[in-house]
Each structure stands twice: as structure tokens, then as C-alpha cells.
PDB file of N, CA and C in Angstrom:
ATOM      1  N   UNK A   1      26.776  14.371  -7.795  1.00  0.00           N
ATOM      2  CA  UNK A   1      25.648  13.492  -7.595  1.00  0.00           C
ATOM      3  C   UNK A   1      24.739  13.591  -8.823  1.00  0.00           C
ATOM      4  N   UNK A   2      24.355  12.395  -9.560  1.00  0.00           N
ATOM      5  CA  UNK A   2      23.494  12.168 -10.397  1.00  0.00           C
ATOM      6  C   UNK A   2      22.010  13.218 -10.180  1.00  0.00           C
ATOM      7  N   UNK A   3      21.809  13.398 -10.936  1.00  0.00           N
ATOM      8  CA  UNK A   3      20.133  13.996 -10.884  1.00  0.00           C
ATOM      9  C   UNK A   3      19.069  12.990 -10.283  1.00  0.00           C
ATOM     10  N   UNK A   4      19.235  11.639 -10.792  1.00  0.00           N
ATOM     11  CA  UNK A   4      17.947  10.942 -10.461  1.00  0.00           C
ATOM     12  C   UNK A   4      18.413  10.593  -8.786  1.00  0.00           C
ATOM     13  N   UNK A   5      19.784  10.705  -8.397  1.00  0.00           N
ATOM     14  CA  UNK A   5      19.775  10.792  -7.012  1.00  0.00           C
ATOM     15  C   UNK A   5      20.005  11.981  -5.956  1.00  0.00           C
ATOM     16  N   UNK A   6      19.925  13.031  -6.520  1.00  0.00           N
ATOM     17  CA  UNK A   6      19.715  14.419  -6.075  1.00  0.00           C
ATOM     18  C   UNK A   6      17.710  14.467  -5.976  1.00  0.00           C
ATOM     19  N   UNK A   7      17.034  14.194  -6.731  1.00  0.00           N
ATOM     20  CA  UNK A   7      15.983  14.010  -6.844  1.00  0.00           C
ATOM     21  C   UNK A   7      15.086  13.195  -5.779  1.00  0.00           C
ATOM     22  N   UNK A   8      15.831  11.383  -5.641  1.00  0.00           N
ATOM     23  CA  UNK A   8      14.986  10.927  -4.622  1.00  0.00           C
ATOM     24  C   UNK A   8      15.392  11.548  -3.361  1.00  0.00           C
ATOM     25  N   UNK A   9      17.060  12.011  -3.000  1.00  0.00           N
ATOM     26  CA  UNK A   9      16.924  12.666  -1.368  1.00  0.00           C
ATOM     27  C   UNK A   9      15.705  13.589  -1.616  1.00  0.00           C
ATOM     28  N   UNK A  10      15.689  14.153  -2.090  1.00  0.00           N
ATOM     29  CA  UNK A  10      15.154  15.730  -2.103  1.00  0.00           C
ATOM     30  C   UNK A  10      13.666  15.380  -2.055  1.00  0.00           C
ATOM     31  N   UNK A  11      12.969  13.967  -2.774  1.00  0.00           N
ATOM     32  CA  UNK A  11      11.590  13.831  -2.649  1.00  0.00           C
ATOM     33  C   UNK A  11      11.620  13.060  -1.044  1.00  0.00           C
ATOM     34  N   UNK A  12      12.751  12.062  -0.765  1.00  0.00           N
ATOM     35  CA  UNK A  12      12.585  11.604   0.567  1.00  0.00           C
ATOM     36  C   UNK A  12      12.554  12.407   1.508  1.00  0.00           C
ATOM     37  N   UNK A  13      12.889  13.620   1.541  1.00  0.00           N
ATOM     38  CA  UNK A  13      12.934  14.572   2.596  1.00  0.00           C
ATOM     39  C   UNK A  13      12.364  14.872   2.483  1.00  0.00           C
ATOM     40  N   UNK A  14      11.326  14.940   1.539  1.00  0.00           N
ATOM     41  CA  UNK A  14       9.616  16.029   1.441  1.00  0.00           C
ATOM     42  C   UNK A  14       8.969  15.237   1.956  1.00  0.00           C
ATOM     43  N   UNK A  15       8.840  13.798   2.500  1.00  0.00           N
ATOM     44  CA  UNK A  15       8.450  12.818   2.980  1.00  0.00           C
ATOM     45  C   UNK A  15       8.169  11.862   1.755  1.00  0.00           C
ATOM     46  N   UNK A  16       7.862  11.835   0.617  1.00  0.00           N
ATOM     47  CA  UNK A  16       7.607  10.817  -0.187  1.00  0.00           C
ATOM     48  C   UNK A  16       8.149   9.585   0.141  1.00  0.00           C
ATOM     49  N   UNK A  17       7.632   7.929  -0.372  1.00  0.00           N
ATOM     50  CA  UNK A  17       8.545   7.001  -0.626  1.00  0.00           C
ATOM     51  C   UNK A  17       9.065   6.946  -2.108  1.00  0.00           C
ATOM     52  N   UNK A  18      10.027   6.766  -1.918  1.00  0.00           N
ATOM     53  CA  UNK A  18      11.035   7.061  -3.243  1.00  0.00           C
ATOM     54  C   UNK A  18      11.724   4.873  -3.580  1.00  0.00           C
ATOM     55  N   UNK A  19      11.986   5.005  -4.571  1.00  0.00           N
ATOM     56  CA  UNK A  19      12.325   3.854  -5.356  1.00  0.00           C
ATOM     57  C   UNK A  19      13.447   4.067  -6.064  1.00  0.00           C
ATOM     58  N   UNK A  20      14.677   3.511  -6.572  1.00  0.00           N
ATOM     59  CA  UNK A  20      15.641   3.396  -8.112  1.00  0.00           C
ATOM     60  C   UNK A  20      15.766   2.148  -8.300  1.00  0.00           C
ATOM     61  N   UNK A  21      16.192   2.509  -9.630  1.00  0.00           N
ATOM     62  CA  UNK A  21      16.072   1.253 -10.106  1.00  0.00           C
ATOM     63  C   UNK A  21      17.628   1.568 -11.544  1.00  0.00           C
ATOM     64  N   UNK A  22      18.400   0.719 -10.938  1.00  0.00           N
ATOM     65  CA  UNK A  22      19.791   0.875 -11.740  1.00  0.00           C
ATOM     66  C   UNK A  22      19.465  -0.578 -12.426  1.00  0.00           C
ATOM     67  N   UNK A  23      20.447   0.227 -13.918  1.00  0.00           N
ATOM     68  CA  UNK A  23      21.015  -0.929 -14.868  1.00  0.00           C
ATOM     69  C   UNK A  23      21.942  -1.604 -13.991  1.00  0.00           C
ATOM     70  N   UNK A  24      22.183  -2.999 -13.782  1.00  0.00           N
ATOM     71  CA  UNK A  24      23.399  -3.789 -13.259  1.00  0.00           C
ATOM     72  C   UNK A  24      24.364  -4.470 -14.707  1.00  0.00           C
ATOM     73  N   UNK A  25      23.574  -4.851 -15.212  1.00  0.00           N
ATOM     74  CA  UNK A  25      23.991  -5.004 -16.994  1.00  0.00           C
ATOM     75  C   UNK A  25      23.607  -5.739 -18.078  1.00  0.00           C
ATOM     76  N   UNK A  26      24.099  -5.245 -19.342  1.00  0.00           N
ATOM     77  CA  UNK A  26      23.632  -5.615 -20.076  1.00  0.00           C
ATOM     78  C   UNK A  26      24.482  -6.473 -21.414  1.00  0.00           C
ATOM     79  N   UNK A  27      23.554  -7.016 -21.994  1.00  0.00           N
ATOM     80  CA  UNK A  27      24.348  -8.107 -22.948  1.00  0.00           C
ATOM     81  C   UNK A  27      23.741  -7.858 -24.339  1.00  0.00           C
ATOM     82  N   UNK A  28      24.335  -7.333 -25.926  1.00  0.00           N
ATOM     83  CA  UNK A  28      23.713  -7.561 -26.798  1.00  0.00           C
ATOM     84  C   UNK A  28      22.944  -6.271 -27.164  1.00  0.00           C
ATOM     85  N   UNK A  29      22.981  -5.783 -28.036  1.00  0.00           N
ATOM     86  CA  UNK A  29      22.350  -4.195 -28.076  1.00  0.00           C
ATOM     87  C   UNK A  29      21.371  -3.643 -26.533  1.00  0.00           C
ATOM     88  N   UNK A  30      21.735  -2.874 -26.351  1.00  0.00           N
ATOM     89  CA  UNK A  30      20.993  -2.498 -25.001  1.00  0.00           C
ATOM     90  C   UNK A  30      20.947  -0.441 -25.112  1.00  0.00           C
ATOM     91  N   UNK A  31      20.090   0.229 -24.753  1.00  0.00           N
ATOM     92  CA  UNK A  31      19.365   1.648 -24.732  1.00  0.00           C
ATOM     93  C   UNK A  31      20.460   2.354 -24.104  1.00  0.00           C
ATOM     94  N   UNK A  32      20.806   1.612 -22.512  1.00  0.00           N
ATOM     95  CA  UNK A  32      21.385   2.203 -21.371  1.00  0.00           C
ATOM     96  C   UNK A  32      22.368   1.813 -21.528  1.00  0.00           C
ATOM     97  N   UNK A  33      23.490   2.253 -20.908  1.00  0.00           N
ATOM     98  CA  UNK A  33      24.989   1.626 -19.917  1.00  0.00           C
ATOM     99  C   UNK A  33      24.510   0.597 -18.586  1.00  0.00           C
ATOM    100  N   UNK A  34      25.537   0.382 -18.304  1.00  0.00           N
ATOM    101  CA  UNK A  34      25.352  -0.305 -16.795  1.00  0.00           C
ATOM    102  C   UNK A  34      24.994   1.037 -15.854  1.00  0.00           C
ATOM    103  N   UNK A  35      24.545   0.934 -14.764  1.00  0.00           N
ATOM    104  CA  UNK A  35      25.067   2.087 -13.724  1.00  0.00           C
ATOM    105  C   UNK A  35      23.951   3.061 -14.106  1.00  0.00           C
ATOM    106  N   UNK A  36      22.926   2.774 -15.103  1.00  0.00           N
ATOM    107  CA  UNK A  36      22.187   4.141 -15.522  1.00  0.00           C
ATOM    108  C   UNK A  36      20.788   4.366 -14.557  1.00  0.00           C
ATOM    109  N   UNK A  37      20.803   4.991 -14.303  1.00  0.00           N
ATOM    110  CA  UNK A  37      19.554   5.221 -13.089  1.00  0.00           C
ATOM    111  C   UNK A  37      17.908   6.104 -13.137  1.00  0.00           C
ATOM    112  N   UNK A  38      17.054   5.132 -12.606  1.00  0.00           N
ATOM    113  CA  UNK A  38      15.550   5.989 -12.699  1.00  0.00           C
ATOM    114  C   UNK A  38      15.191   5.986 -11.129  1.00  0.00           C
ATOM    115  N   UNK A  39      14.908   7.206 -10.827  1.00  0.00           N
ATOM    116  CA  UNK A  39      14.187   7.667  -9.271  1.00  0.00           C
ATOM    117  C   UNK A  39      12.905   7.463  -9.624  1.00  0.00           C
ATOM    118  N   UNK A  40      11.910   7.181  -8.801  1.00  0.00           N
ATOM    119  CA  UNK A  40      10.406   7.173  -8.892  1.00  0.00           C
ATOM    120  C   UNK A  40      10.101   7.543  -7.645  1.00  0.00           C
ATOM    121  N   UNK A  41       8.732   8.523  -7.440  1.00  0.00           N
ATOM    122  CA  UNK A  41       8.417   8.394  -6.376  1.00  0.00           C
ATOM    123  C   UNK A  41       7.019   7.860  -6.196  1.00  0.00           C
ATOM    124  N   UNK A  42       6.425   7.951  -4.955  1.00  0.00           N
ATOM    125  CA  UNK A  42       5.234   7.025  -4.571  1.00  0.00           C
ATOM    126  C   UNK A  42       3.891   7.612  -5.282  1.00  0.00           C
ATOM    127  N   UNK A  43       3.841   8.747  -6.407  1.00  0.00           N
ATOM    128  CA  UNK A  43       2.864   9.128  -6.669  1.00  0.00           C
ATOM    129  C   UNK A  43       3.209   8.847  -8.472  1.00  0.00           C
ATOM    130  N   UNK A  44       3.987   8.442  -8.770  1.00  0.00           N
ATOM    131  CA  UNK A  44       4.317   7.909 -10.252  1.00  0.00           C
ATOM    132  C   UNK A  44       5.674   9.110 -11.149  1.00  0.00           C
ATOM    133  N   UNK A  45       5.991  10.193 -10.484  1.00  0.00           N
ATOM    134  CA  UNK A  45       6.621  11.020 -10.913  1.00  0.00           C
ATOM    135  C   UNK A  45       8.053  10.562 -11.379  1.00  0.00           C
ATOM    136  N   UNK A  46       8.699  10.710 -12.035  1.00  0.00           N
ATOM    137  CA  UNK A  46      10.185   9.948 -12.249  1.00  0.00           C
ATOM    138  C   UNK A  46      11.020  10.636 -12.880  1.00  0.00           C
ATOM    139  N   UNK A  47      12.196  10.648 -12.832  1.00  0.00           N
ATOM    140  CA  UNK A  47      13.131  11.461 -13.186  1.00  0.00           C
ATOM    141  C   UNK A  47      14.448  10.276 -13.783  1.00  0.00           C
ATOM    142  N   UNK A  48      15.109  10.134 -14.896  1.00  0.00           N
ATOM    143  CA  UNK A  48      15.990   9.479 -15.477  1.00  0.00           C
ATOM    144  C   UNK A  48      15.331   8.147 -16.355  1.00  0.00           C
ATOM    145  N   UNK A  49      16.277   7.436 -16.616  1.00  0.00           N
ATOM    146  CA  UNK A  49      15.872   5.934 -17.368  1.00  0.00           C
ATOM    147  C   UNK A  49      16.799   4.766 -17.705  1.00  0.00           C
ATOM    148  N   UNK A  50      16.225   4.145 -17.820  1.00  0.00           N
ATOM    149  CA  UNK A  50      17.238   2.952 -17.779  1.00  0.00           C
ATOM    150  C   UNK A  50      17.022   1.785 -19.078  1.00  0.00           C
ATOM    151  N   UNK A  51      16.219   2.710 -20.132  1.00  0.00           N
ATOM    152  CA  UNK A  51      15.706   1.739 -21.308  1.00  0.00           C
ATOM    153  C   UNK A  51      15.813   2.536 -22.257  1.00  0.00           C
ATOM    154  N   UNK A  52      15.920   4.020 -22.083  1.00  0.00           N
ATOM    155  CA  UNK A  52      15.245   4.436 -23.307  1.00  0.00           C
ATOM    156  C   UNK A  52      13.896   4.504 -23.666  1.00  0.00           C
ATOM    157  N   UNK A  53      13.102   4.043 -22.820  1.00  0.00           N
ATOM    158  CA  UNK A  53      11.209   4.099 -22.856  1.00  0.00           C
ATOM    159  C   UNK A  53      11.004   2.732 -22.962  1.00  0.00           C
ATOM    160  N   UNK A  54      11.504   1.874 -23.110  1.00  0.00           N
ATOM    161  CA  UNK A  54      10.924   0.200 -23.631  1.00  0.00           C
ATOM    162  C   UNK A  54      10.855  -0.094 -22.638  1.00  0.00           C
ATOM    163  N   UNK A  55      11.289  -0.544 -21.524  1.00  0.00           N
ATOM    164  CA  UNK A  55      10.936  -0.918 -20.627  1.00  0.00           C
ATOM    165  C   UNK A  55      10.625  -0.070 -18.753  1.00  0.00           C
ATOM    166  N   UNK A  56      11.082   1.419 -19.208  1.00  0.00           N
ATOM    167  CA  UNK A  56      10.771   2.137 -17.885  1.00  0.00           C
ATOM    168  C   UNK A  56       8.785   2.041 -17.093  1.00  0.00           C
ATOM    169  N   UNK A  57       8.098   1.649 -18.373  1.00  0.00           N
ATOM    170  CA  UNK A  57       6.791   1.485 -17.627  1.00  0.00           C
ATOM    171  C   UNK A  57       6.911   0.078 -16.583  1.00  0.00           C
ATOM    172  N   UNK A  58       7.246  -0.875 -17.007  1.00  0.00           N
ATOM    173  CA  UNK A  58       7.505  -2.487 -15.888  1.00  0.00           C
ATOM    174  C   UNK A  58       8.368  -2.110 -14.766  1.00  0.00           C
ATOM    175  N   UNK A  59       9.667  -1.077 -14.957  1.00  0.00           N
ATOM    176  CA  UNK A  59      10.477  -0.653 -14.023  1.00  0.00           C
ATOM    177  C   UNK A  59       9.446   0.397 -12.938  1.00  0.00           C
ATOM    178  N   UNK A  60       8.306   1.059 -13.254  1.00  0.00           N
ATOM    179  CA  UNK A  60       8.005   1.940 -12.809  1.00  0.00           C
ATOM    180  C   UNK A  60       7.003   0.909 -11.559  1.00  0.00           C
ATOM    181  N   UNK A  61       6.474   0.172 -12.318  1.00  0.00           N
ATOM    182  CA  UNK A  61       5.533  -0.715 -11.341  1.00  0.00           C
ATOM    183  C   UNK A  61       5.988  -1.498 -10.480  1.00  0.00           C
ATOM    184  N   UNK A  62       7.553  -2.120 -10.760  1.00  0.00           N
ATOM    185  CA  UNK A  62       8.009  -2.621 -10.040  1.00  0.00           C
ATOM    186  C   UNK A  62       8.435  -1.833  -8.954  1.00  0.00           C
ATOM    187  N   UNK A  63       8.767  -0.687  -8.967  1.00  0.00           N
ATOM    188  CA  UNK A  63       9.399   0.554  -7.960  1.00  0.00           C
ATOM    189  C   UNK A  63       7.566   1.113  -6.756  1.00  0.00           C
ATOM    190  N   UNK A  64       6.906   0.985  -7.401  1.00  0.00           N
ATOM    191  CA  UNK A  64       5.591   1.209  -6.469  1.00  0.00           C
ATOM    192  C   UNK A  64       5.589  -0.146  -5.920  1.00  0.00           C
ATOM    193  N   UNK A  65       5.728  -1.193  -6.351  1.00  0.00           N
ATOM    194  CA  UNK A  65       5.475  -2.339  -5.332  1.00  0.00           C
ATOM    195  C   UNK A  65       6.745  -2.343  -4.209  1.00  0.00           C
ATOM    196  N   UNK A  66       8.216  -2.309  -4.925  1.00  0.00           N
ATOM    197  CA  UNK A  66       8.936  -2.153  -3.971  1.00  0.00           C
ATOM    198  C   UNK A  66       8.660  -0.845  -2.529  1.00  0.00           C
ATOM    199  N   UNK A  67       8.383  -0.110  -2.957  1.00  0.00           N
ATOM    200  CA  UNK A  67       7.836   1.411  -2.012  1.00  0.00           C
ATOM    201  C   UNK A  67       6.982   0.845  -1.088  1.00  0.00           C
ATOM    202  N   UNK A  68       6.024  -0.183  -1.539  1.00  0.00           N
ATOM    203  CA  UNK A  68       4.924  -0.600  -0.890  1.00  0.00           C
ATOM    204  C   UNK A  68       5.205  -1.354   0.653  1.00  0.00           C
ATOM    205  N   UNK A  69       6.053  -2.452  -0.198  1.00  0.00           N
ATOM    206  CA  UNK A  69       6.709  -3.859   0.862  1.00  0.00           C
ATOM    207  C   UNK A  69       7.936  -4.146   1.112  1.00  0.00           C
ATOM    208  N   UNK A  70       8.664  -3.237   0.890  1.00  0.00           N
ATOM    209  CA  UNK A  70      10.515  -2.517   1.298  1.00  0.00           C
ATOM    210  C   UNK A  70      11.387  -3.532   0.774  1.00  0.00           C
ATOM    211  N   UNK A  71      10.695  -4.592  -0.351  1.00  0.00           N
ATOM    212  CA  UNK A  71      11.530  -5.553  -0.919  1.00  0.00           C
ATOM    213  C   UNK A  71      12.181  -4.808  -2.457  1.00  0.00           C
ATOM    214  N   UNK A  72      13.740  -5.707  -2.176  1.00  0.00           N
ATOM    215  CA  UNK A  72      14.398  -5.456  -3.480  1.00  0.00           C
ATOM    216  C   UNK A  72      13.992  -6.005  -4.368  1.00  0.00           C
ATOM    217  N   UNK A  73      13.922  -6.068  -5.905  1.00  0.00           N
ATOM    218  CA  UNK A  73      13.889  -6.685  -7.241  1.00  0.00           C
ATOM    219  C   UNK A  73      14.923  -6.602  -7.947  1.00  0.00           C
ATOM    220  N   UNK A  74      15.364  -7.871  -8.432  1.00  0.00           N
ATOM    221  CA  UNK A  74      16.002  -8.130  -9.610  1.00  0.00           C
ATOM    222  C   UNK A  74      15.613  -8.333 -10.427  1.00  0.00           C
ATOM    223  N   UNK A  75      15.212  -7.978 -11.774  1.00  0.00           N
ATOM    224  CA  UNK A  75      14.729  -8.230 -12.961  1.00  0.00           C
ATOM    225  C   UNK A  75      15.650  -8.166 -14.159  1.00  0.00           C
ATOM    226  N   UNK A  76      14.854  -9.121 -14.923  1.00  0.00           N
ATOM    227  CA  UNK A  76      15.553  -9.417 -16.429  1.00  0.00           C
ATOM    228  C   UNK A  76      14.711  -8.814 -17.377  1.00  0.00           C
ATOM    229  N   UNK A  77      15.043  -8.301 -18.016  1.00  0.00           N
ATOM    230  CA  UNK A  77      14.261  -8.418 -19.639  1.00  0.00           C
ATOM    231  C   UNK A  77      15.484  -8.535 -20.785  1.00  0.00           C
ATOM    232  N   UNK A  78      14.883  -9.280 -21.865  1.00  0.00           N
ATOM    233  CA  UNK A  78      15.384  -9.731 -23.243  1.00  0.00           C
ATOM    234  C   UNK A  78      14.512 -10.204 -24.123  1.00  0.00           C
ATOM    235  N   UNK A  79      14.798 -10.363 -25.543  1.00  0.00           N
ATOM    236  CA  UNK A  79      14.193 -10.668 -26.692  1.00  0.00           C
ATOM    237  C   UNK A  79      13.417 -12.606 -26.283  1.00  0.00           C
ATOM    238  N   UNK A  80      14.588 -12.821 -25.575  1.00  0.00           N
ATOM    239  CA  UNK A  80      13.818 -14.659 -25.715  1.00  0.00           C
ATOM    240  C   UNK A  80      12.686 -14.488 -24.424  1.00  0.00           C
ATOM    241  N   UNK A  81      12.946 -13.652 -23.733  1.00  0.00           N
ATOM    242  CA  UNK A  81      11.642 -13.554 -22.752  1.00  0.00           C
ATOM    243  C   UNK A  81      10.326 -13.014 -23.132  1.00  0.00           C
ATOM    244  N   UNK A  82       9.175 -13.221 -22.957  1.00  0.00           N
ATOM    245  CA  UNK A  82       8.426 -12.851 -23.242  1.00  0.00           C
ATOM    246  C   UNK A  82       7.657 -11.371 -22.584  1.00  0.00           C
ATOM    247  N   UNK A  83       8.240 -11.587 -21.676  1.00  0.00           N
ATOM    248  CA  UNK A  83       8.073 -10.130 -21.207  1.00  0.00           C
ATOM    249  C   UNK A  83       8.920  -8.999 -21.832  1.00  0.00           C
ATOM    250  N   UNK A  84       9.994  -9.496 -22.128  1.00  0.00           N
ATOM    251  CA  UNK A  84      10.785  -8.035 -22.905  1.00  0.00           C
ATOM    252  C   UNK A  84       9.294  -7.745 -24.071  1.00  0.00           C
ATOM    253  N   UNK A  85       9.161  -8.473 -24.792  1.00  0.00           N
ATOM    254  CA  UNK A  85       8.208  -8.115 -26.196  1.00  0.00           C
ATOM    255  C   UNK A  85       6.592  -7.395 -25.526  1.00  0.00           C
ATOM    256  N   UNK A  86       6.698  -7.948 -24.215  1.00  0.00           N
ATOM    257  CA  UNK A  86       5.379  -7.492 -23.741  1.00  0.00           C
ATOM    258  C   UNK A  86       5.519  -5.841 -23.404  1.00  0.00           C
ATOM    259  N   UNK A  87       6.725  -5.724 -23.110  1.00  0.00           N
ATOM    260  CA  UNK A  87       7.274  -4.333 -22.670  1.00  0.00           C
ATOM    261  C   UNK A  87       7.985  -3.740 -23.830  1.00  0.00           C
ATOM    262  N   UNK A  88       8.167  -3.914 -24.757  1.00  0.00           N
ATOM    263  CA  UNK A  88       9.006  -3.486 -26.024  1.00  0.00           C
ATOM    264  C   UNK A  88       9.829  -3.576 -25.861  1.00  0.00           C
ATOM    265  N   UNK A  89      10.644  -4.255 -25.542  1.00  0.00           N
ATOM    266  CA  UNK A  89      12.621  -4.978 -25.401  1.00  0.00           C
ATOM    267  C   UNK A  89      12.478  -5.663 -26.784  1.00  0.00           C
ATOM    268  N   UNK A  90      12.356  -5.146 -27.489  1.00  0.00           N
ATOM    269  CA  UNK A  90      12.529  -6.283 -28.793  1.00  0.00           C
ATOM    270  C   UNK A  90      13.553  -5.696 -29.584  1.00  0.00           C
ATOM    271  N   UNK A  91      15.162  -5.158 -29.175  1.00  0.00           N
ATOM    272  CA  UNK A  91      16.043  -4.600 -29.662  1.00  0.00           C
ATOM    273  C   UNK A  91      17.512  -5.401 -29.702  1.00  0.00           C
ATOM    274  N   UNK A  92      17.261  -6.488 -29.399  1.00  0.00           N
ATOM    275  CA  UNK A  92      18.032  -7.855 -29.692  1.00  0.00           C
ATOM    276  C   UNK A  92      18.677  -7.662 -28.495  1.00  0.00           C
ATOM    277  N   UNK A  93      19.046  -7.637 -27.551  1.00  0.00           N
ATOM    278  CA  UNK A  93      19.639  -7.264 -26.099  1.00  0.00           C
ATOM    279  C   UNK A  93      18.977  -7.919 -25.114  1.00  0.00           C
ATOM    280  N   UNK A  94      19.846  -7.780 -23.727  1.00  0.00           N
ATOM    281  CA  UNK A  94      19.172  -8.347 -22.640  1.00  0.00           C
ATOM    282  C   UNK A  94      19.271  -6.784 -21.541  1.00  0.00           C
ATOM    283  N   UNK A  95      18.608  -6.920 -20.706  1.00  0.00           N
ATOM    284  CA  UNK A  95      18.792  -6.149 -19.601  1.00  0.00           C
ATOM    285  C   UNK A  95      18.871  -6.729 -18.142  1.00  0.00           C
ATOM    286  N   UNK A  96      19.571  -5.963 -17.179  1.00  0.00           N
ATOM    287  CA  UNK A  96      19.180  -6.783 -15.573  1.00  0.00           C
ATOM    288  C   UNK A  96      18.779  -5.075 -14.987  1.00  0.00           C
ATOM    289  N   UNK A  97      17.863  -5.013 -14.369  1.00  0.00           N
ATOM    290  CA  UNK A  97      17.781  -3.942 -12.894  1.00  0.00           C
ATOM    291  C   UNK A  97      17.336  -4.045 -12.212  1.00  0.00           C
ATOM    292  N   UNK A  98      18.009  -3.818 -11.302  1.00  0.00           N
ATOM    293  CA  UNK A  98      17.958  -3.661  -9.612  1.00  0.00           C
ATOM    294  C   UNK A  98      16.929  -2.366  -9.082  1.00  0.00           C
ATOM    295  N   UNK A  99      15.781  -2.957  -8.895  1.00  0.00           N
ATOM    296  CA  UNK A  99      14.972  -1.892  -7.982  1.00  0.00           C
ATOM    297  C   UNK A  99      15.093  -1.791  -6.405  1.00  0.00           C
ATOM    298  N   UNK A 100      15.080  -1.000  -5.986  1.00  0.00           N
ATOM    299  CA  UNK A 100      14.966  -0.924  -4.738  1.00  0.00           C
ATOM    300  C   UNK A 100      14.486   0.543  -3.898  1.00  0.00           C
ATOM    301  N   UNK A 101      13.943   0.172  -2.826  1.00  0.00           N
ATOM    302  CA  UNK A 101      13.172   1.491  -2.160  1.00  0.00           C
ATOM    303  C   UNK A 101      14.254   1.854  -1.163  1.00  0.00           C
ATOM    304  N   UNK A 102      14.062   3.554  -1.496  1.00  0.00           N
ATOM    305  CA  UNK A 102      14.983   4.272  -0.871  1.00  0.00           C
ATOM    306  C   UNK A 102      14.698   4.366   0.225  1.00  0.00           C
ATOM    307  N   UNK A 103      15.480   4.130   1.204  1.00  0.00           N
ATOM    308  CA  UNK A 103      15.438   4.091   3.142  1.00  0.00           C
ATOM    309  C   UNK A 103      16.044   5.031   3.502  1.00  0.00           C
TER     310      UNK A 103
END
């Protein structure tokens, strides 16, 4: 078992709400692999990554909102979006991840 998912059981059983958020994939220089994983829990703590730092702060906020309202996210970031540059994706690549709160 991965660390960042040894991590959320282990915070879900302390009671925390816990979040991940996996690479699904990528196109064009990209930080991560597919499959690469960040745990978050409900107080901002996190363990793994899925960018390399460019984009784990947008992944992190998206994982507290998911925690919040038990909805999944799909997200994009890339160079033609403007949010990749807002988040530092400006490494000629695209990204997709899947957030979701751990149940």
C-alpha cells in the first residue's frame, strides 16, 4: 500500500475527513505519472503529490471542498488554460485529477 494511502486510512480512523486526489493522465511534459497520489486531510496536512509543487496548492483546495460536500472533482490543468499559469503549470503539459473524499 502506497504511503499517501496508508496515511488517509490511518487519518480516517483518527476520525479526520480525508481527500486524494490521483493523476488520471497526462499529455506533453508532465511532473507526475498517471496513478500518482496526494492524501489531504481536513486540517491542510498532506502527504504525496501529483505535480511536483505547481499545482498541489489548487489540488489541496479542491480536496477541502470535496471533504466539505462529499462531491468528486475532475480537473484539468495545462499551458492553454489559464489556470495552469495561475497555478504554475507552465511546463508545456496537460494534467487531469481526480479528487475525491475518502468514505
Amino acid at each position: 500500500m502506497s504511503e499517501e494511502l496508508k496515511s488517509a486510512a490511518a487519518w480516517a480512523a483518527q476520525g479526520h475527513k480525508v481527500a486524494l486526489g490521483t493523476v488520471l493522465a497526462t499529455w506533453g511534459s508532465a511532473p507526475r505519472p498517471s496513478g500518482s497520489q496526494i492524501a489531504v486531510r481536513d486540517d491542510g496536512v498532506f502527504v504525496g503529490s501529483v505535480s511536483g509543487g505547481c499545482v498541489e496548492g489548487a489540488i489541496i483546495e479542491a480536496a477541502q471542498e470535496a471533504m466539505t460536500d462529499g462531491k468528486i472533482r475532475r480537473l484539468e490543468f495545462g499551458v492553454s488554460n489559464q489556470t495552469a499559469w495561475d497555478v504554475g503549470l507552465a511546463c508545456g503539459g496537460r494534467i487531469e485529477i481526480l479528487v475525491e473524499p475518502v468514505t
